[in-house]
PDB file of N, CA and C in Angstrom:
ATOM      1  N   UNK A   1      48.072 185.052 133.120  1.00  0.00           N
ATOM      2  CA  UNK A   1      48.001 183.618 133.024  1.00  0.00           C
ATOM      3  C   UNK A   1      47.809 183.191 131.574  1.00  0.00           C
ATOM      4  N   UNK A   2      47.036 183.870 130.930  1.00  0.00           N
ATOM      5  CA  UNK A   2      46.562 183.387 129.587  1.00  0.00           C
ATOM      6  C   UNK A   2      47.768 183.784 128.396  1.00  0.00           C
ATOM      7  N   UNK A   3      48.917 184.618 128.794  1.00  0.00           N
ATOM      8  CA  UNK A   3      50.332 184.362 128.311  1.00  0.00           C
ATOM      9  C   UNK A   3      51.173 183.810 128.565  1.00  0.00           C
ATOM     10  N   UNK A   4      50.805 183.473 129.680  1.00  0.00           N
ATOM     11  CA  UNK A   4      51.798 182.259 130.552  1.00  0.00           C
ATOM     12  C   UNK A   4      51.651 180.791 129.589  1.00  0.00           C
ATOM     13  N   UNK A   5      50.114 180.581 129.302  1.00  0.00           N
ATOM     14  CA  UNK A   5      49.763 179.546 129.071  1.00  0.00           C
ATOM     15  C   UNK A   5      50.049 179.343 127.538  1.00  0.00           C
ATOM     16  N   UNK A   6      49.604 180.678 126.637  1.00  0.00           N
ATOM     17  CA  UNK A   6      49.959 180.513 125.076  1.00  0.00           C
ATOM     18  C   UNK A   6      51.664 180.552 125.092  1.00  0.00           C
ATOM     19  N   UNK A   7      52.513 181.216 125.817  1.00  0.00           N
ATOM     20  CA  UNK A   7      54.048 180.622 125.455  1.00  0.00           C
ATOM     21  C   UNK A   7      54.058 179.076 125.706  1.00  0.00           C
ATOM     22  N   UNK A   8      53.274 178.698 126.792  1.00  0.00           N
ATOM     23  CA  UNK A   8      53.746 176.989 127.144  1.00  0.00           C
ATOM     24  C   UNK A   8      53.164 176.176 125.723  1.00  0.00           C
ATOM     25  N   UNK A   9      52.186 176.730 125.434  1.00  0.00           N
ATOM     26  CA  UNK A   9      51.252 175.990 124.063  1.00  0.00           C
ATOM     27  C   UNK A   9      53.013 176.209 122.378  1.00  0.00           C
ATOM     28  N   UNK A  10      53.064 177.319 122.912  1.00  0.00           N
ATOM     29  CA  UNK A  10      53.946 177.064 121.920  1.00  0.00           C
ATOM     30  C   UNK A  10      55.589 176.464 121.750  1.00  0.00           C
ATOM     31  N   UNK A  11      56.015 176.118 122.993  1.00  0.00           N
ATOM     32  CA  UNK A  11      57.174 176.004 123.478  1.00  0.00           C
ATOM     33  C   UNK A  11      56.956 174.390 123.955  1.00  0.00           C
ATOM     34  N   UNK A  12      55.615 173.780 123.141  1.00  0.00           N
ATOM     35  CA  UNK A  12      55.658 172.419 123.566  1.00  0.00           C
ATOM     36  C   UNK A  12      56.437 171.724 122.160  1.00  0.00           C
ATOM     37  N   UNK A  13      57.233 170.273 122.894  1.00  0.00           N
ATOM     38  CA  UNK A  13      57.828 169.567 121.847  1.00  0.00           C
ATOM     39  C   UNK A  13      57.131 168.545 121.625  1.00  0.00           C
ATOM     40  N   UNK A  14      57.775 168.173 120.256  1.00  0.00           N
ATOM     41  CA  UNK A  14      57.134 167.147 119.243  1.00  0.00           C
ATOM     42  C   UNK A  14      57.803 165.708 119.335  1.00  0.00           C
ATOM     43  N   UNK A  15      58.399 165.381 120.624  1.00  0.00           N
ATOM     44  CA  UNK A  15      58.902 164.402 120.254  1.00  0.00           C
ATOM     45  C   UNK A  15      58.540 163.019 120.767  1.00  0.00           C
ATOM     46  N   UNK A  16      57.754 162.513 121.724  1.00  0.00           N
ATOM     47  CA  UNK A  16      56.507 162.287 122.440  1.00  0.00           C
ATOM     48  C   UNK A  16      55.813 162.747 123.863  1.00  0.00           C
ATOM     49  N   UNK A  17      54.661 161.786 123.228  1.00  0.00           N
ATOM     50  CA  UNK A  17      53.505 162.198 124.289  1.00  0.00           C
ATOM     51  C   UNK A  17      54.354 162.508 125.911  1.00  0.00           C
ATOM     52  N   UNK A  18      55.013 162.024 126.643  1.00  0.00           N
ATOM     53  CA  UNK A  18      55.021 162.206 127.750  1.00  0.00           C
ATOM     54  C   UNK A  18      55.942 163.160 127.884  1.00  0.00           C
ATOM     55  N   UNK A  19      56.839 163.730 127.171  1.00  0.00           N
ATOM     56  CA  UNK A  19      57.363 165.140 126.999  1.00  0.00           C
ATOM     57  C   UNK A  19      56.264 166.107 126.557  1.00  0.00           C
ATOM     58  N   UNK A  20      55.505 166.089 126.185  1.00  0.00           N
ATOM     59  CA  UNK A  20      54.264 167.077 125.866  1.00  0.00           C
ATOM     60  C   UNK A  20      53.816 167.046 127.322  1.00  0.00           C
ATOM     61  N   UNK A  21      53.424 166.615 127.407  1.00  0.00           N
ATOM     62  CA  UNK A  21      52.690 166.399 128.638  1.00  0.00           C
ATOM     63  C   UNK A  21      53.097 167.061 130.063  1.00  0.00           C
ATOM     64  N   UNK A  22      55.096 166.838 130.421  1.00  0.00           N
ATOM     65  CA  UNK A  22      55.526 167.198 131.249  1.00  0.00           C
ATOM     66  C   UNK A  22      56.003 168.851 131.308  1.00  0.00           C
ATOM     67  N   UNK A  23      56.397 168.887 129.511  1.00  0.00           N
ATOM     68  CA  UNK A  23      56.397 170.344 129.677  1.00  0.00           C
ATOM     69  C   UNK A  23      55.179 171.320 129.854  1.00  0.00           C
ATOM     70  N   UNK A  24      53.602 170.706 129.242  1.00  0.00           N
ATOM     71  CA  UNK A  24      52.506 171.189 129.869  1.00  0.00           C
ATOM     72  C   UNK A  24      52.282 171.481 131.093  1.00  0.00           C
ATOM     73  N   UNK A  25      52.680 170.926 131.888  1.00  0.00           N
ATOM     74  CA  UNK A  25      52.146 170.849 133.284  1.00  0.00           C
ATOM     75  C   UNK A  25      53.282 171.635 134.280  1.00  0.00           C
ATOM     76  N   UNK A  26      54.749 172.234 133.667  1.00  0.00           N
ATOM     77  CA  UNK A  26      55.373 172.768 134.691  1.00  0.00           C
ATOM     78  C   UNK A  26      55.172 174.012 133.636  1.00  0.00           C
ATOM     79  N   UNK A  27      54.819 174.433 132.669  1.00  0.00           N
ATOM     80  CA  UNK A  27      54.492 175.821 132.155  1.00  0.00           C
ATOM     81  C   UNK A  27      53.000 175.779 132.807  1.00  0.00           C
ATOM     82  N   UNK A  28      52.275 175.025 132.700  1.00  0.00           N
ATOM     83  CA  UNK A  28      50.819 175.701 133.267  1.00  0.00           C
ATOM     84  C   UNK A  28      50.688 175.902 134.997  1.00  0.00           C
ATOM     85  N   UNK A  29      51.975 175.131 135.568  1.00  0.00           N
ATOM     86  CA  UNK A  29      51.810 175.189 136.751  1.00  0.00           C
ATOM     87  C   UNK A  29      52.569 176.265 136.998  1.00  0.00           C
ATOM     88  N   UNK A  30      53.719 176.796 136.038  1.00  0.00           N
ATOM     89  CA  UNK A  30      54.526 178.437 136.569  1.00  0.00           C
ATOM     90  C   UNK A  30      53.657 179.638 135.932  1.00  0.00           C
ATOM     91  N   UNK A  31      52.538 179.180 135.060  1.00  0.00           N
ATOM     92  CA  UNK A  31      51.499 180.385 134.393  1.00  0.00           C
ATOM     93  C   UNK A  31      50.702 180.906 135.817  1.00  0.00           C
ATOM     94  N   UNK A  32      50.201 179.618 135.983  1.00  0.00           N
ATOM     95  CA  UNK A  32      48.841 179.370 136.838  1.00  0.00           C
ATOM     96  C   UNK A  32      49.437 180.224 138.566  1.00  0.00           C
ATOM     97  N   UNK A  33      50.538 179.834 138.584  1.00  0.00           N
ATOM     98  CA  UNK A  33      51.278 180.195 140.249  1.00  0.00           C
ATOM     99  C   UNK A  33      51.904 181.542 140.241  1.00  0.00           C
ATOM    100  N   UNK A  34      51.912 182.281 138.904  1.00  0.00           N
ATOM    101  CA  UNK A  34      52.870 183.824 139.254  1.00  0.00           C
ATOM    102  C   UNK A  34      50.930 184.054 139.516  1.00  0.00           C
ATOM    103  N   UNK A  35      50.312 183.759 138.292  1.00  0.00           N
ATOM    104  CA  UNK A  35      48.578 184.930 138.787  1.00  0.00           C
ATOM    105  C   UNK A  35      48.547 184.644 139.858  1.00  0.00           C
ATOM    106  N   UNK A  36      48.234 183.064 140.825  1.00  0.00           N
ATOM    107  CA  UNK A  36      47.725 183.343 142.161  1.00  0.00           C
ATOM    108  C   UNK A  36      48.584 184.474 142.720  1.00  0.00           C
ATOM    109  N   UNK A  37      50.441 184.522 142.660  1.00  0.00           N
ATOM    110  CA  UNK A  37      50.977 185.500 143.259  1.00  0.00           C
ATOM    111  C   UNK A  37      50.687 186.512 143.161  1.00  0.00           C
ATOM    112  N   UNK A  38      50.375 186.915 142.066  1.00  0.00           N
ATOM    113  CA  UNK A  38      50.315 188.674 142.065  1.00  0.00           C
ATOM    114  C   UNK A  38      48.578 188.965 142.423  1.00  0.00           C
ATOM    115  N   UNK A  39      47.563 187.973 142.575  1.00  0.00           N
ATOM    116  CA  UNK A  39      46.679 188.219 143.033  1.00  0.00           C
ATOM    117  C   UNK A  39      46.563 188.029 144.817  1.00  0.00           C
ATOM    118  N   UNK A  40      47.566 187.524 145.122  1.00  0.00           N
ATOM    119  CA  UNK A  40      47.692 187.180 146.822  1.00  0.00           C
ATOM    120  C   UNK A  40      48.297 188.689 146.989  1.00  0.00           C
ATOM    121  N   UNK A  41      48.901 189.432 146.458  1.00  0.00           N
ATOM    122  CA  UNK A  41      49.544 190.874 146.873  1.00  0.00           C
ATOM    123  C   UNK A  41      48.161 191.617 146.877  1.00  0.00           C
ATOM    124  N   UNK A  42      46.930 191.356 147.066  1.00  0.00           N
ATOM    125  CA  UNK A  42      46.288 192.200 146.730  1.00  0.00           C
ATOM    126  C   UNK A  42      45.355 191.649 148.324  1.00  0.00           C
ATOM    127  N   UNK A  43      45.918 190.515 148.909  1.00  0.00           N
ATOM    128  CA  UNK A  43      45.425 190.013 150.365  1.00  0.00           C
ATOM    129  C   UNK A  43      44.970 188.919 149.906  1.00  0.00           C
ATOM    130  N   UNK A  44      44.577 188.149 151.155  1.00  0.00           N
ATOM    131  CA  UNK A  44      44.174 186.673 151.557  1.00  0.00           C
ATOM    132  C   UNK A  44      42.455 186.619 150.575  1.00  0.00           C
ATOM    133  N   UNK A  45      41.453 187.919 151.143  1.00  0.00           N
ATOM    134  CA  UNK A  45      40.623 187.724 150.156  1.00  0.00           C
ATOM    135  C   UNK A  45      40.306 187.611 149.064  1.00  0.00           C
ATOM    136  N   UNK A  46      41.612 187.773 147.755  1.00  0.00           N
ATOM    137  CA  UNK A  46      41.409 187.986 146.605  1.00  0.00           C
ATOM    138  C   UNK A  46      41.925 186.938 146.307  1.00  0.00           C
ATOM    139  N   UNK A  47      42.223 185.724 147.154  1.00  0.00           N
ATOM    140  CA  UNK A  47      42.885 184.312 146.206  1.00  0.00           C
ATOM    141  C   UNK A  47      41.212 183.672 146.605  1.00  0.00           C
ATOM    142  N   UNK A  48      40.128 183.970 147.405  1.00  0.00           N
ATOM    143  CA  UNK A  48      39.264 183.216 147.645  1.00  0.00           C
ATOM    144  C   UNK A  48      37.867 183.395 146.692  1.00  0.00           C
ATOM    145  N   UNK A  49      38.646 183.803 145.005  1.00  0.00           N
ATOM    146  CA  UNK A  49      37.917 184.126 144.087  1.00  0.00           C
ATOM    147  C   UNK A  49      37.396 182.515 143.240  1.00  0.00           C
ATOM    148  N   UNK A  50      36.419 182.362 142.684  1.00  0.00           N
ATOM    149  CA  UNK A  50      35.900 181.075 142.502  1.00  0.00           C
ATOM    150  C   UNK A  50      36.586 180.664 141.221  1.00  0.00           C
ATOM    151  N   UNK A  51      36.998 181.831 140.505  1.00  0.00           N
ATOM    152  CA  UNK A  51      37.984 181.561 138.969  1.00  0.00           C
ATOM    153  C   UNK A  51      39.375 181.088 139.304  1.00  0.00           C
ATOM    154  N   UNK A  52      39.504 181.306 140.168  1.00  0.00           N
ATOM    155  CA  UNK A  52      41.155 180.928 140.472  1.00  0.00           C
ATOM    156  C   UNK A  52      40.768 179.635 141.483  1.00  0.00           C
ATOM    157  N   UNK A  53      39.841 179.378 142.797  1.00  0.00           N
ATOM    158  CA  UNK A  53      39.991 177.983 142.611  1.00  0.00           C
ATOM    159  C   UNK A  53      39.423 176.948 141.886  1.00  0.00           C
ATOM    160  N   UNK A  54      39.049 177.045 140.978  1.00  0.00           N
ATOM    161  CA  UNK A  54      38.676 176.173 139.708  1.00  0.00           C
ATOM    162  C   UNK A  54      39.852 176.040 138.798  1.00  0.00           C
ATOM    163  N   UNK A  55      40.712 176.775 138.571  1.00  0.00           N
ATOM    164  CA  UNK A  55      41.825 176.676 138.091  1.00  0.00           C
ATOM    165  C   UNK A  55      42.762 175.990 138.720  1.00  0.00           C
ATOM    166  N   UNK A  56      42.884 175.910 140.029  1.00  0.00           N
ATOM    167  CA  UNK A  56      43.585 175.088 141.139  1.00  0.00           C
ATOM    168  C   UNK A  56      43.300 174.091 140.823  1.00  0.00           C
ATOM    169  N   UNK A  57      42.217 173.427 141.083  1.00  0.00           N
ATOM    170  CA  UNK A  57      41.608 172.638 141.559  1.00  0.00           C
ATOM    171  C   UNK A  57      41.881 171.741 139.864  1.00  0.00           C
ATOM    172  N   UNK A  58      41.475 172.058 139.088  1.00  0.00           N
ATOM    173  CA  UNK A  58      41.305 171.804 137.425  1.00  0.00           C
ATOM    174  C   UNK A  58      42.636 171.582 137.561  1.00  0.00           C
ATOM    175  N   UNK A  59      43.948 171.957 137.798  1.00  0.00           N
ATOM    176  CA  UNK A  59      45.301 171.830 138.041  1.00  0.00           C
ATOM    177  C   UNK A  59      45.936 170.361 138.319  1.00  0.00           C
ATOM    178  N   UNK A  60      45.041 170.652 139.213  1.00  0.00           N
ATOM    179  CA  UNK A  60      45.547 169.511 140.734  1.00  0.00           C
ATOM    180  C   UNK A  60      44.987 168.393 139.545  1.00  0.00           C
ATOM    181  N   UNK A  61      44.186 168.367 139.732  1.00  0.00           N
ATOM    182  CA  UNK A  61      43.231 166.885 139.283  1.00  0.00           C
ATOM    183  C   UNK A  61      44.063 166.559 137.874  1.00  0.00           C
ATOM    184  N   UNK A  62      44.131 167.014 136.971  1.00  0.00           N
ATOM    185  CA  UNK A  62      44.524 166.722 135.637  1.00  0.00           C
ATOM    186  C   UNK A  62      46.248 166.541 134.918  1.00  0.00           C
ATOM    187  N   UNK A  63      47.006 167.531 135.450  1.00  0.00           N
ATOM    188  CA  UNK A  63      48.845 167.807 135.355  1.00  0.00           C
ATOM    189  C   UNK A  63      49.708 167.284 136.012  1.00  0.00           C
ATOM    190  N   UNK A  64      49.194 167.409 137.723  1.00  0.00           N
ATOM    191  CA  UNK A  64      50.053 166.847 138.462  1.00  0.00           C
ATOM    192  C   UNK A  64      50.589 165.756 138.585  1.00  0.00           C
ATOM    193  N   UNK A  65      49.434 164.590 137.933  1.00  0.00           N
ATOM    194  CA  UNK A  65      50.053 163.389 137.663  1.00  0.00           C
ATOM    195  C   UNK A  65      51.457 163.378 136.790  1.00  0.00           C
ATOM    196  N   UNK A  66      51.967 164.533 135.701  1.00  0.00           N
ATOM    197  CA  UNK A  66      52.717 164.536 134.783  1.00  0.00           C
ATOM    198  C   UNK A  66      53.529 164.905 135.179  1.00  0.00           C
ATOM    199  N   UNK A  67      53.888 165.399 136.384  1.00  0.00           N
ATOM    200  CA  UNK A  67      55.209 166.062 136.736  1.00  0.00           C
ATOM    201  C   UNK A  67      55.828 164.618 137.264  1.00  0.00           C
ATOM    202  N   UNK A  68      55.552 163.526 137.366  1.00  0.00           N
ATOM    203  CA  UNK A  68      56.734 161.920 138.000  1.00  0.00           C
ATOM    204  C   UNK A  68      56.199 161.500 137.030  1.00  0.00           C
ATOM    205  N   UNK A  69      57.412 160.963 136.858  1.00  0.00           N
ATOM    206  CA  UNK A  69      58.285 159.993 135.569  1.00  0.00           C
ATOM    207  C   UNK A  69      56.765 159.006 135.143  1.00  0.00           C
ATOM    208  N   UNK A  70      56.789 159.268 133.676  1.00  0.00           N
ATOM    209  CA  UNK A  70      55.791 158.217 133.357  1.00  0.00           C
ATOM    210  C   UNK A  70      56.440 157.209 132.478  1.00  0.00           C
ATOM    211  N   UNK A  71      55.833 155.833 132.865  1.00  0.00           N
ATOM    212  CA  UNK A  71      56.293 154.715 131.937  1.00  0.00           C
ATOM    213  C   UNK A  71      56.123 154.292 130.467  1.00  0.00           C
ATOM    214  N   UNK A  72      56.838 154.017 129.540  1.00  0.00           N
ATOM    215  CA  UNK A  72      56.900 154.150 128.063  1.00  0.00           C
ATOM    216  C   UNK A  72      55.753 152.937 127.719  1.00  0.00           C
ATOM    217  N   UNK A  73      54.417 153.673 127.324  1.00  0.00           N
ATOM    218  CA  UNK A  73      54.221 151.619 127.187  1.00  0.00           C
ATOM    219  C   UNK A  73      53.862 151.467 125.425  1.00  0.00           C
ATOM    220  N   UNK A  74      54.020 149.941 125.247  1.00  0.00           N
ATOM    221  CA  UNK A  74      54.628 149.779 124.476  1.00  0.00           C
ATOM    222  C   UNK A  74      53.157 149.645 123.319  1.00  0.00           C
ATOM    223  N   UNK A  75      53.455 150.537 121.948  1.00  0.00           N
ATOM    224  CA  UNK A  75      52.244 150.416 121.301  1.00  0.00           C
ATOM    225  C   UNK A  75      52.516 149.216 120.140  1.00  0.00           C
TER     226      UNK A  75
END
């Protein structure tokens, strides 16, 4: 996950905020979703680890808003 996450850190663009933002949130959400996978191969008990749902959860609440279209407003 924590290479998942430094390629997305570096593979973010400069051209505005809500492109930062959207490419944040579908690299941290394909970082964040191969670990749960390769930790679900290991059974149902090893996704019910408290580091990984805090990471969910920290997910949910903060990115997801960024994946639908956000409006340009005007500075």
């Amino acid at each position: 996950m924590c290479a998942g996450l430094a390629m997305t850190y570096i593979l973010l663009p400069a051209d505005t905020s809500t492109d930062v933002y959207r490419v944040a949130a579908f690299g941290a959400a394909i970082a964040i979703g191969s670990g749960v996978l390769l930790e679900a191969q290991g059974g149902v008990r090893g996704l019910m680890r408290t580091d990984l749902l805090m990471l969910v959860a920290l997910f949910g609440l903060t990115l997801v808003e960024f994946f639908f279209p956000q409006d340009e407003s005007p500075n």
